[in-house]
N, C-alpha and C. Protein backbone atom coordinates (compact mmCIF):
# COMPACT_ATOMS: atom_id res chain seq x y z
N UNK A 1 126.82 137.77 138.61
CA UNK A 1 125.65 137.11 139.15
C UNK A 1 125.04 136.25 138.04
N UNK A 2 124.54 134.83 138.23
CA UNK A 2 124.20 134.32 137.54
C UNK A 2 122.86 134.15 137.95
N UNK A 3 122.06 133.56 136.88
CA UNK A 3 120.26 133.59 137.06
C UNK A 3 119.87 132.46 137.87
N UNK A 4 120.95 131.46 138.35
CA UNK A 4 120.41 130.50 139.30
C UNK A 4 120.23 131.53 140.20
N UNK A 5 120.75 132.55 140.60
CA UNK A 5 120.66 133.40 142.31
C UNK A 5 119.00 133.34 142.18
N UNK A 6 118.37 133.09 143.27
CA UNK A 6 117.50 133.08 143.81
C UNK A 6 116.93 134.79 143.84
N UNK A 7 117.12 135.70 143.36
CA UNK A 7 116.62 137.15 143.65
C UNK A 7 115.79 137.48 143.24
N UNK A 8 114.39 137.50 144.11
CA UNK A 8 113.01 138.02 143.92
C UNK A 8 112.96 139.03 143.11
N UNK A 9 113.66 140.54 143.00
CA UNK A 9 113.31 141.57 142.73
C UNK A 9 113.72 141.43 140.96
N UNK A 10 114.05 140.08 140.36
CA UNK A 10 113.91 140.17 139.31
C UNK A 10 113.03 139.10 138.48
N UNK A 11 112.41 139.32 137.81
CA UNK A 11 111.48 138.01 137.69
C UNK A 11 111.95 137.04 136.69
N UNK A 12 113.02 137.16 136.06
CA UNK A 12 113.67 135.87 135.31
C UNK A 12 114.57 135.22 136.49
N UNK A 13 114.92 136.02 137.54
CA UNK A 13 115.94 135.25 138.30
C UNK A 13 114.83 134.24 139.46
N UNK A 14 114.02 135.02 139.64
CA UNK A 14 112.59 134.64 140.16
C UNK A 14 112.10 132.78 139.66
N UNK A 15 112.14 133.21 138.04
CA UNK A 15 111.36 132.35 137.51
C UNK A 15 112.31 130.88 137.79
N UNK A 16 113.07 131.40 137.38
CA UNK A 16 114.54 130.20 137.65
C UNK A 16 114.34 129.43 138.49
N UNK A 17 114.47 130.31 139.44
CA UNK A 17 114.23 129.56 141.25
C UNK A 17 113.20 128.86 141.35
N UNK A 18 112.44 129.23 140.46
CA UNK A 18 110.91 128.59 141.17
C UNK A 18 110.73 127.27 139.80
N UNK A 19 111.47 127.44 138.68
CA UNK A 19 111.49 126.80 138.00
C UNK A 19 112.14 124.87 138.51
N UNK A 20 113.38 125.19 138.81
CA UNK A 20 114.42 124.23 139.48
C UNK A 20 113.70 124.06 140.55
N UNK A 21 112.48 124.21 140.74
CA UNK A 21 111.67 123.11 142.22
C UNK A 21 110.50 122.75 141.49
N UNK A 22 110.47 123.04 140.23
CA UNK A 22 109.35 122.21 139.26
C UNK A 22 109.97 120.59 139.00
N UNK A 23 108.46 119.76 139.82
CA UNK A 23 108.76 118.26 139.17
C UNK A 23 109.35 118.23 137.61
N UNK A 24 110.58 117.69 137.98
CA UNK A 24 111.11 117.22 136.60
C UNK A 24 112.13 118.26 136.26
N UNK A 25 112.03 119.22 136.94
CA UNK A 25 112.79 120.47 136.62
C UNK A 25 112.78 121.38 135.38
N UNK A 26 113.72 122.13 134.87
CA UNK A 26 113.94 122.90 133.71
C UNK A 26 113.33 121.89 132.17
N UNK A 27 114.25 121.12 132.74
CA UNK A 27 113.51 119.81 131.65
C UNK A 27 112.50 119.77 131.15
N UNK A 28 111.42 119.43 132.31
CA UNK A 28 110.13 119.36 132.41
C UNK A 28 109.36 120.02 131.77
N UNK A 29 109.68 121.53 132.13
CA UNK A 29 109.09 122.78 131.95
C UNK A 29 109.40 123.08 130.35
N UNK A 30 110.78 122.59 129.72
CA UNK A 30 110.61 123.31 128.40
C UNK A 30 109.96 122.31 127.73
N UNK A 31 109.39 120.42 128.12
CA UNK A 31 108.68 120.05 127.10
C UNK A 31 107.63 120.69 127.44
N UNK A 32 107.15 120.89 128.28
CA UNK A 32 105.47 121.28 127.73
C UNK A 32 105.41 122.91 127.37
N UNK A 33 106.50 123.70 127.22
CA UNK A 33 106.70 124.71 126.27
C UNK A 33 106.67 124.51 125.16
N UNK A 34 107.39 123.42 124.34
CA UNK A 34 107.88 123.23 123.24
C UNK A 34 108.92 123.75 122.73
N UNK A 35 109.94 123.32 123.90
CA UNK A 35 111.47 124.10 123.85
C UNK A 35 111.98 122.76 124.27
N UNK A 36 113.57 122.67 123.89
CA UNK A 36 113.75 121.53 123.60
C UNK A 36 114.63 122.03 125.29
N UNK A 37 114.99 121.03 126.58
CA UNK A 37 115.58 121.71 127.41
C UNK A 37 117.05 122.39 127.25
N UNK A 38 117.77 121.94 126.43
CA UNK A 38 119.06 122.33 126.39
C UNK A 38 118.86 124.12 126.24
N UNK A 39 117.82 124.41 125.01
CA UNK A 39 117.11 125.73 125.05
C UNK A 39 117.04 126.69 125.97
N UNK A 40 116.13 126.24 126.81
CA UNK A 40 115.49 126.61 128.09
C UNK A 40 116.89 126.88 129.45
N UNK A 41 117.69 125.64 128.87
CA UNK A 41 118.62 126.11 130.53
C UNK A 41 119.56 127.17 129.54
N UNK A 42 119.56 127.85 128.42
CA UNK A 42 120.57 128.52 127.72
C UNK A 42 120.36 129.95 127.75
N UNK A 43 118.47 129.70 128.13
CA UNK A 43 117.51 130.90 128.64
C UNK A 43 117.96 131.41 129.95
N UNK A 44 118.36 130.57 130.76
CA UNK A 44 118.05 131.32 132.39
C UNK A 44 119.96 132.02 132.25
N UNK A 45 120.67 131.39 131.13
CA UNK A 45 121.77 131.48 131.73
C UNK A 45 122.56 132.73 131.15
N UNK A 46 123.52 133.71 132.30
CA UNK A 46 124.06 134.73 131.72
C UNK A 46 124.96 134.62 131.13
N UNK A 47 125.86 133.63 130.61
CA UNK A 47 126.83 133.30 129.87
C UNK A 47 126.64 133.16 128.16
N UNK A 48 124.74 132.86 127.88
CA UNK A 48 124.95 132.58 126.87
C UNK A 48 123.20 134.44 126.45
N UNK A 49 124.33 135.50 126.10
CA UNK A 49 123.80 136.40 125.92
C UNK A 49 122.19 136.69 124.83
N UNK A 50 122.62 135.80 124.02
CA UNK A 50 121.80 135.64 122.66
C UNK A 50 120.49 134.84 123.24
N UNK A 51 120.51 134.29 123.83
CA UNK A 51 118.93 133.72 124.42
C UNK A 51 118.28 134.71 125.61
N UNK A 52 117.16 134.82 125.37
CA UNK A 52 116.28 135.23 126.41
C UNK A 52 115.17 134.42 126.44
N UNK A 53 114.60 134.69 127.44
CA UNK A 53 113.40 134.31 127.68
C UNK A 53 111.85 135.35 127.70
N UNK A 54 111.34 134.66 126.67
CA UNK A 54 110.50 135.47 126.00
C UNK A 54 109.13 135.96 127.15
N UNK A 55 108.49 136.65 127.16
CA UNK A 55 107.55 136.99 128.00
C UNK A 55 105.89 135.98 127.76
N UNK A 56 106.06 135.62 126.38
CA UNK A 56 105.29 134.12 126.45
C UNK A 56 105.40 133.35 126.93
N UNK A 57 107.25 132.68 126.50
CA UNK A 57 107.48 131.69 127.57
C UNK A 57 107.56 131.89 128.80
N UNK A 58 108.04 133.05 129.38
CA UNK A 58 107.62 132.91 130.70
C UNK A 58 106.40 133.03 131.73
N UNK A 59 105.55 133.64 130.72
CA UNK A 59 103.74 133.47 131.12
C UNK A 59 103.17 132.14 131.16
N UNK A 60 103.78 131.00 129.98
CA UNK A 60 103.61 129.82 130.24
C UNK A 60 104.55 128.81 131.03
N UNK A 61 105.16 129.43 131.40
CA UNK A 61 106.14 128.37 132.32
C UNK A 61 105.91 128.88 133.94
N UNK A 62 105.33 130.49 134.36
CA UNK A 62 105.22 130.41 135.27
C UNK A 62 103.74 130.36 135.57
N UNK A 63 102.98 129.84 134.75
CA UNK A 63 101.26 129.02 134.79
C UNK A 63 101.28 127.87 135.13
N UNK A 64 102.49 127.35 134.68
CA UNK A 64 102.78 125.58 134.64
C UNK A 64 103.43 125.39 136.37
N UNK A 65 103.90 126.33 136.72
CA UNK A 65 104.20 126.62 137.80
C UNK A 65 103.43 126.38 138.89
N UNK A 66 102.24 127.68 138.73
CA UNK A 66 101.82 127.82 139.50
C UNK A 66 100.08 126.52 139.72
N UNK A 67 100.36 126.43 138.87
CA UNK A 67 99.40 125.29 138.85
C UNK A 67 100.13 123.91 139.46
N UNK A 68 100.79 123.63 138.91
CA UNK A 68 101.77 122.27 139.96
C UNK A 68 102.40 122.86 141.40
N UNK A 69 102.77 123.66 141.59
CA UNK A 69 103.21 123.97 142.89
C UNK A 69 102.96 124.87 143.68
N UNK A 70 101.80 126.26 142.99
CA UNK A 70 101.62 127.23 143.75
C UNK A 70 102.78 128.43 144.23
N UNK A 71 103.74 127.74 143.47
CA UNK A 71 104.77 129.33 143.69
C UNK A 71 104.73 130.30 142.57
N UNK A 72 104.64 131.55 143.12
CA UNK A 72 104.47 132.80 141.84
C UNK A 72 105.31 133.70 142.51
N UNK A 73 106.26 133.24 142.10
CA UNK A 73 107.89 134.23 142.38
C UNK A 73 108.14 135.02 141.02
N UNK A 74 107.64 134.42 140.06
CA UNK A 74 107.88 135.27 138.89
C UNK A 74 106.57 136.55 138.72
N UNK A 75 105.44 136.03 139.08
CA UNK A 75 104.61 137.03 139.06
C UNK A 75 104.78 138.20 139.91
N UNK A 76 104.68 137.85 141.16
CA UNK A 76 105.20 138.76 142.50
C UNK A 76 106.63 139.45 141.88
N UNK A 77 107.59 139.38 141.21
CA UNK A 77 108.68 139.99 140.94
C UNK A 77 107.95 141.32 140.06
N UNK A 78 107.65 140.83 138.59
CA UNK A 78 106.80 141.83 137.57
C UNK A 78 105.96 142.51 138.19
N UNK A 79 105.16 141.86 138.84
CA UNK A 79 103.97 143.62 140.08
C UNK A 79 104.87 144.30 140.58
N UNK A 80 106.22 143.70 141.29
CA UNK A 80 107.26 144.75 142.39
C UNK A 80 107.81 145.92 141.37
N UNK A 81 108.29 144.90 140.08
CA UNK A 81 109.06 146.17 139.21
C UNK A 81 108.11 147.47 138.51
N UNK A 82 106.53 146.98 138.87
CA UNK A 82 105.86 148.13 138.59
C UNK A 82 105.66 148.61 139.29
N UNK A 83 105.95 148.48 140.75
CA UNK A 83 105.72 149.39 142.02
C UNK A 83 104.10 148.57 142.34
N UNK A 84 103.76 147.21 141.81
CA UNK A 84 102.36 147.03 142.22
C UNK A 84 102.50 145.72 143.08
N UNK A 85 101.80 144.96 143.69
CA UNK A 85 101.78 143.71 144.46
C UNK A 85 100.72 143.01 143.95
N UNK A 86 101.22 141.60 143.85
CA UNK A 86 100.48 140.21 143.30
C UNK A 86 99.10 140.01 144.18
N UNK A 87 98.09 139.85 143.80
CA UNK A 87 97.08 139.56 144.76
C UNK A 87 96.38 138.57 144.66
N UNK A 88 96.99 137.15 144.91
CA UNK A 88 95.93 135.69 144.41
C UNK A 88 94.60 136.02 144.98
N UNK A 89 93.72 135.35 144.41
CA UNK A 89 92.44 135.33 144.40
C UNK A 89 91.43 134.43 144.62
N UNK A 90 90.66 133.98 145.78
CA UNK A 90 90.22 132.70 145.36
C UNK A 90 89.43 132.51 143.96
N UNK A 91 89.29 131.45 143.49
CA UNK A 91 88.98 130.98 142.45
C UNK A 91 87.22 130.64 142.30
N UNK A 92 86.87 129.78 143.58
CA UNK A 92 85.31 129.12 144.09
C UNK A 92 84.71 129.85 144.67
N UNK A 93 83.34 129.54 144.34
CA UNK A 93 82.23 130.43 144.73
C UNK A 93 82.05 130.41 146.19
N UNK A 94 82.05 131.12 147.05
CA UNK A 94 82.01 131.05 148.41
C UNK A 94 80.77 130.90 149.00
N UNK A 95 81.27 130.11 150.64
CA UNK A 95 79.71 129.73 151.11
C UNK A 95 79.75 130.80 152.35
N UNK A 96 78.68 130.83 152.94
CA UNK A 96 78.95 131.64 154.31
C UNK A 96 79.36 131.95 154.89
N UNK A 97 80.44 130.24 155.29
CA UNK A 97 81.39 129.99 156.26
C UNK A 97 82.97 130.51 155.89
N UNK A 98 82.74 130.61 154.22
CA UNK A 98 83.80 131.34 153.93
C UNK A 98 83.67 132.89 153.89
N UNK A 99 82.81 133.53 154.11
CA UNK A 99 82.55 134.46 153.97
C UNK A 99 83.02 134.88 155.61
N UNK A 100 82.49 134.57 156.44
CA UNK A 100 82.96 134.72 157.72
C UNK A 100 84.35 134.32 157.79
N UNK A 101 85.09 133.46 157.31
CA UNK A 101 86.37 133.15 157.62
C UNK A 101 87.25 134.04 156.89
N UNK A 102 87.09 135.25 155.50
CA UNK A 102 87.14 135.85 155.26
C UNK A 102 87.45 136.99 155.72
N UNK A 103 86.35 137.31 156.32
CA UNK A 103 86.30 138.66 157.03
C UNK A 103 87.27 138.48 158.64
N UNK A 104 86.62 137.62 159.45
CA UNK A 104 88.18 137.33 160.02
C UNK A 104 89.45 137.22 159.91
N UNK A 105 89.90 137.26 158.93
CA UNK A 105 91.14 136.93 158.44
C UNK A 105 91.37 138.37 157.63
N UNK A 106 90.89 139.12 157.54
CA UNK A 106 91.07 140.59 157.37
C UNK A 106 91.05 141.33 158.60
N UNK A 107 90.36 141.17 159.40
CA UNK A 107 90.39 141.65 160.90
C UNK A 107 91.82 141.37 161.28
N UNK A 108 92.31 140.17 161.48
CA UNK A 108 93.24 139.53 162.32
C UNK A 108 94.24 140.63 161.41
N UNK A 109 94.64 140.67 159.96
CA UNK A 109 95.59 141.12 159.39
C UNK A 109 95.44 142.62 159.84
N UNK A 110 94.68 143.64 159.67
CA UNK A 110 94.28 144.87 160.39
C UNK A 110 95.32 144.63 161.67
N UNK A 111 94.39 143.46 162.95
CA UNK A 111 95.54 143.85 163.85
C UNK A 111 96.75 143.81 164.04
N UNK A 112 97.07 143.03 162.68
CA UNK A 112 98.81 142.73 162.93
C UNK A 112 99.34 143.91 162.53
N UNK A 113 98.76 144.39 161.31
CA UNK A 113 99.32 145.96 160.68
C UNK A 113 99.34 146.81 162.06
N UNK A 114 98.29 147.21 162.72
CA UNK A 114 98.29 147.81 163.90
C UNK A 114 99.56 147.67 164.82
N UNK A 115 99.60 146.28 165.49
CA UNK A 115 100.56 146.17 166.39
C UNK A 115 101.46 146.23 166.02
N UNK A 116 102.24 145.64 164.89
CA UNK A 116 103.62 146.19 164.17
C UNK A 116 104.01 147.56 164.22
N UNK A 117 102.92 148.27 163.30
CA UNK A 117 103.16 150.03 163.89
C UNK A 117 103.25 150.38 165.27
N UNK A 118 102.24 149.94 166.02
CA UNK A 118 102.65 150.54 167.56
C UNK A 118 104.24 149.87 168.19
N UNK A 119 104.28 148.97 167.74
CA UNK A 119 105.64 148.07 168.27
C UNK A 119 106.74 149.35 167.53
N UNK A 120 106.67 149.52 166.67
CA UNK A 120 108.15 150.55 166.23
C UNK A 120 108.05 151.52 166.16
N UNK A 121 106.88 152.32 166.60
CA UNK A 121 106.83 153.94 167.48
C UNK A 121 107.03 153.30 168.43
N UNK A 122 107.10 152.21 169.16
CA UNK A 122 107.58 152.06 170.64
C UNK A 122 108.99 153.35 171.55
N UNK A 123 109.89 153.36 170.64
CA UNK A 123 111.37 154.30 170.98
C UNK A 123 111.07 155.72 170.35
N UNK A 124 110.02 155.73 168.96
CA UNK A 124 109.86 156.67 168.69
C UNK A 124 110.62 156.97 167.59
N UNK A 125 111.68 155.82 166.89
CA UNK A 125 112.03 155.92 165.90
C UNK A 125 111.67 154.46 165.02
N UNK A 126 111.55 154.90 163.54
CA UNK A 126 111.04 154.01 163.15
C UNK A 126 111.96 153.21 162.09
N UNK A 127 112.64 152.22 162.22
CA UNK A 127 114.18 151.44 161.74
C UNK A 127 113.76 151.02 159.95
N UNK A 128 114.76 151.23 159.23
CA UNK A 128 114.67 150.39 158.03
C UNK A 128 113.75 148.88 157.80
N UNK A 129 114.24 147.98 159.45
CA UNK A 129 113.72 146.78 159.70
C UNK A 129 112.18 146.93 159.64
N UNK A 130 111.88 147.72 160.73
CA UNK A 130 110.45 148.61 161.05
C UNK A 130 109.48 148.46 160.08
N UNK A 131 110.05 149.39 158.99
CA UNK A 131 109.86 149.33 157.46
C UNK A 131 109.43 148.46 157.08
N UNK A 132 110.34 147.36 157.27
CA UNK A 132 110.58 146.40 156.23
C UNK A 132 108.87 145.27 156.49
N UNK A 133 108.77 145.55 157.81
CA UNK A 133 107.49 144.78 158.66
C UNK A 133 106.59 145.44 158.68
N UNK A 134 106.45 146.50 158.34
CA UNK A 134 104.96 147.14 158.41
C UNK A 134 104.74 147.02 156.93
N UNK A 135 105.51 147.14 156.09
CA UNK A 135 105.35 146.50 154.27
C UNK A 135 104.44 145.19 154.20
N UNK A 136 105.29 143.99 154.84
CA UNK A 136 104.57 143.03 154.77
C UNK A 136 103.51 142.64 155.36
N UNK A 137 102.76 143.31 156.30
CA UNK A 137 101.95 143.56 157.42
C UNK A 137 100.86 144.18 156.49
N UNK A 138 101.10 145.35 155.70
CA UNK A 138 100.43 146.08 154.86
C UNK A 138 99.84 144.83 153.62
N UNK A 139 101.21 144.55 153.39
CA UNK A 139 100.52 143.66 152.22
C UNK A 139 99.44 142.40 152.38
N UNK A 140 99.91 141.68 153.35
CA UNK A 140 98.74 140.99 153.94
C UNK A 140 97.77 141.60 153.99
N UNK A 141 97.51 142.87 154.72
CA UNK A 141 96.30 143.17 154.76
C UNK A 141 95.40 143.77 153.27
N UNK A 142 96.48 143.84 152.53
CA UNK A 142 96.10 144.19 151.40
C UNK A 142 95.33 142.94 150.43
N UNK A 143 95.99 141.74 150.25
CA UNK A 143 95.58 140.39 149.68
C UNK A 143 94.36 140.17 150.78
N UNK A 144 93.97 140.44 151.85
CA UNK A 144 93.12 139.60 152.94
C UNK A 144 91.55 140.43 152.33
N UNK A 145 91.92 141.76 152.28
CA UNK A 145 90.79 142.58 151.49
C UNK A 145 90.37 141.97 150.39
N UNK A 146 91.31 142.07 150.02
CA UNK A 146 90.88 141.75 148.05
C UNK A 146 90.04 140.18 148.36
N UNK A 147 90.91 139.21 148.66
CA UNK A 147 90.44 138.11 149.02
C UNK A 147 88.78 138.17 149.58
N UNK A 148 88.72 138.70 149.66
CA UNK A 148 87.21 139.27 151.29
C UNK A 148 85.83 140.09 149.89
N UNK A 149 87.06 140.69 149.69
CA UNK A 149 85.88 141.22 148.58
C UNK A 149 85.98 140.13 147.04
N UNK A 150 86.35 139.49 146.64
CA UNK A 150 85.96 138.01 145.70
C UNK A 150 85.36 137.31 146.50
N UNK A 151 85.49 136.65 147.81
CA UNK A 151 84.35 136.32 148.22
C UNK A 151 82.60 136.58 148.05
N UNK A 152 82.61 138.00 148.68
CA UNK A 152 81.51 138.35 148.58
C UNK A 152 80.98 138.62 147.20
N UNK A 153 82.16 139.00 145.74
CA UNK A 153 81.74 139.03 144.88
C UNK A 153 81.18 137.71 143.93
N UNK A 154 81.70 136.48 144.45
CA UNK A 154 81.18 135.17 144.49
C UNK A 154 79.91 134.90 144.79
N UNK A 155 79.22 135.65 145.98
CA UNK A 155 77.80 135.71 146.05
C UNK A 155 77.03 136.18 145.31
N UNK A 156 77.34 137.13 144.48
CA UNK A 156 76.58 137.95 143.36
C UNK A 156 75.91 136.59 142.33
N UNK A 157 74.92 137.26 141.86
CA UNK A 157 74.64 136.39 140.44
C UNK A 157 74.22 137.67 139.63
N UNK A 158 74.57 136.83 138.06
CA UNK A 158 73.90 138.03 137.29
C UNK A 158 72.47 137.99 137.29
N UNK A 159 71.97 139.58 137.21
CA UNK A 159 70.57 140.22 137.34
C UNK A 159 70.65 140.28 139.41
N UNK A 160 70.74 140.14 139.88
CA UNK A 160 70.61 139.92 141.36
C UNK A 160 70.66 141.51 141.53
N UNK A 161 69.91 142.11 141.09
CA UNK A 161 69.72 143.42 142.08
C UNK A 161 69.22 143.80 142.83
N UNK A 162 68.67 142.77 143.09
CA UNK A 162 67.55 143.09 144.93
C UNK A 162 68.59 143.73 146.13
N UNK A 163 68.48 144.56 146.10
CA UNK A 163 68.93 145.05 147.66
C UNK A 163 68.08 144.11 148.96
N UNK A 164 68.82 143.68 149.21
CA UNK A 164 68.26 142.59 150.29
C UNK A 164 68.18 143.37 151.72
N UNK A 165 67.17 143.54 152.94
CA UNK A 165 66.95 144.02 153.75
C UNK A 165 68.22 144.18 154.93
N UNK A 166 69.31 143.56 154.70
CA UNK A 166 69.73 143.50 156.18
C UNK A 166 71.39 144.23 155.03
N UNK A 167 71.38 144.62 154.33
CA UNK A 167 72.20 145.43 153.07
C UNK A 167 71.48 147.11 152.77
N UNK A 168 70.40 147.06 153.26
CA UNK A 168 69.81 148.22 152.88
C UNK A 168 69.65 149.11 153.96
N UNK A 169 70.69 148.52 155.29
CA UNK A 169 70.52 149.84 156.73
C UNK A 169 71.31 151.12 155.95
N UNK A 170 70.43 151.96 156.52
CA UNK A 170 70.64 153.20 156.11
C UNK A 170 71.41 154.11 157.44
């Protein structure tokens, strides 16, 4: 197997993939490393044993990444191999309307987790596939939370400890 394979569950093979759909490509990516590219493609490759790719460079190549294209195949790989999941975050301070669109969008994920489970107790047995959809069902609902709660933690300011009246039902 070579490190072009596209395989999530490792995050250099990860990075690769997501690398080779970076404008400019491998190329690209090792000038603004400060790797010369011949370097960099000697990195992804299993033929040439003596190079790796360092966990700097790949913190900065999959930043450069994710900032030009929004793919984090290399990050999402490193949470899997710890048994943990990637959870983007919004970044901006949220307004109301996001706050409500938020919380909907945690609801909606809730019901999908729901109906997925009831869909494969349907026979009463529950398939590898089954599995495989109530994982990703889970995980959504898992990012939709987190997401939901940076929102609301966006509303905070520092010192703001007023318990505000319609927060304080008891």
């Amino acid at each position: 197997m070579t490190h072009a394979t596209p395989d999530r569950a490792d995050p250099v093979l990860a990075l690769h993939a997501d690398a080779k759909h970076y404008p400019g490509g491998i190329a690209a990516l090792a000038r603004l490393i400060g790797r010369s590219p011949g370097i960099l493609y000697n990195k992804f490759s299993d033929s040439m044993p003596n190079y790796e790719v360092t966990d700097h460079e790949a913190d900065a190549i999959a930043a450069a990444i994710l900032e030009k294209t929004g793919a984090t195949g290399y990050i999402e790989a490193k949470c899997a191999g710890f048994g943990g999941l990637f959870v983007p975050l919004p970044v901006s301070e949220a307004g109301e309307g996001d706050l409500l669109q938020a919380q909907l969008e945690m609801m909606r994920r809730f019901g999908e987790l729901a109906h997925e489970y009831t869909e494969s107790r349907r026979d009463g047995l529950i398939t590898l596939d089954e599995v495989a959809a109530l994982r990703v069902a889970g995980n959504r609902v898992v990012r939709a939370v987190y997401a939901f709660l940076k929102e609301v933690e966006s509303q905070v300011k520092p010192g703001d400890d007023v318990v505000h009246p319609i927060s304080a039902v008891r």
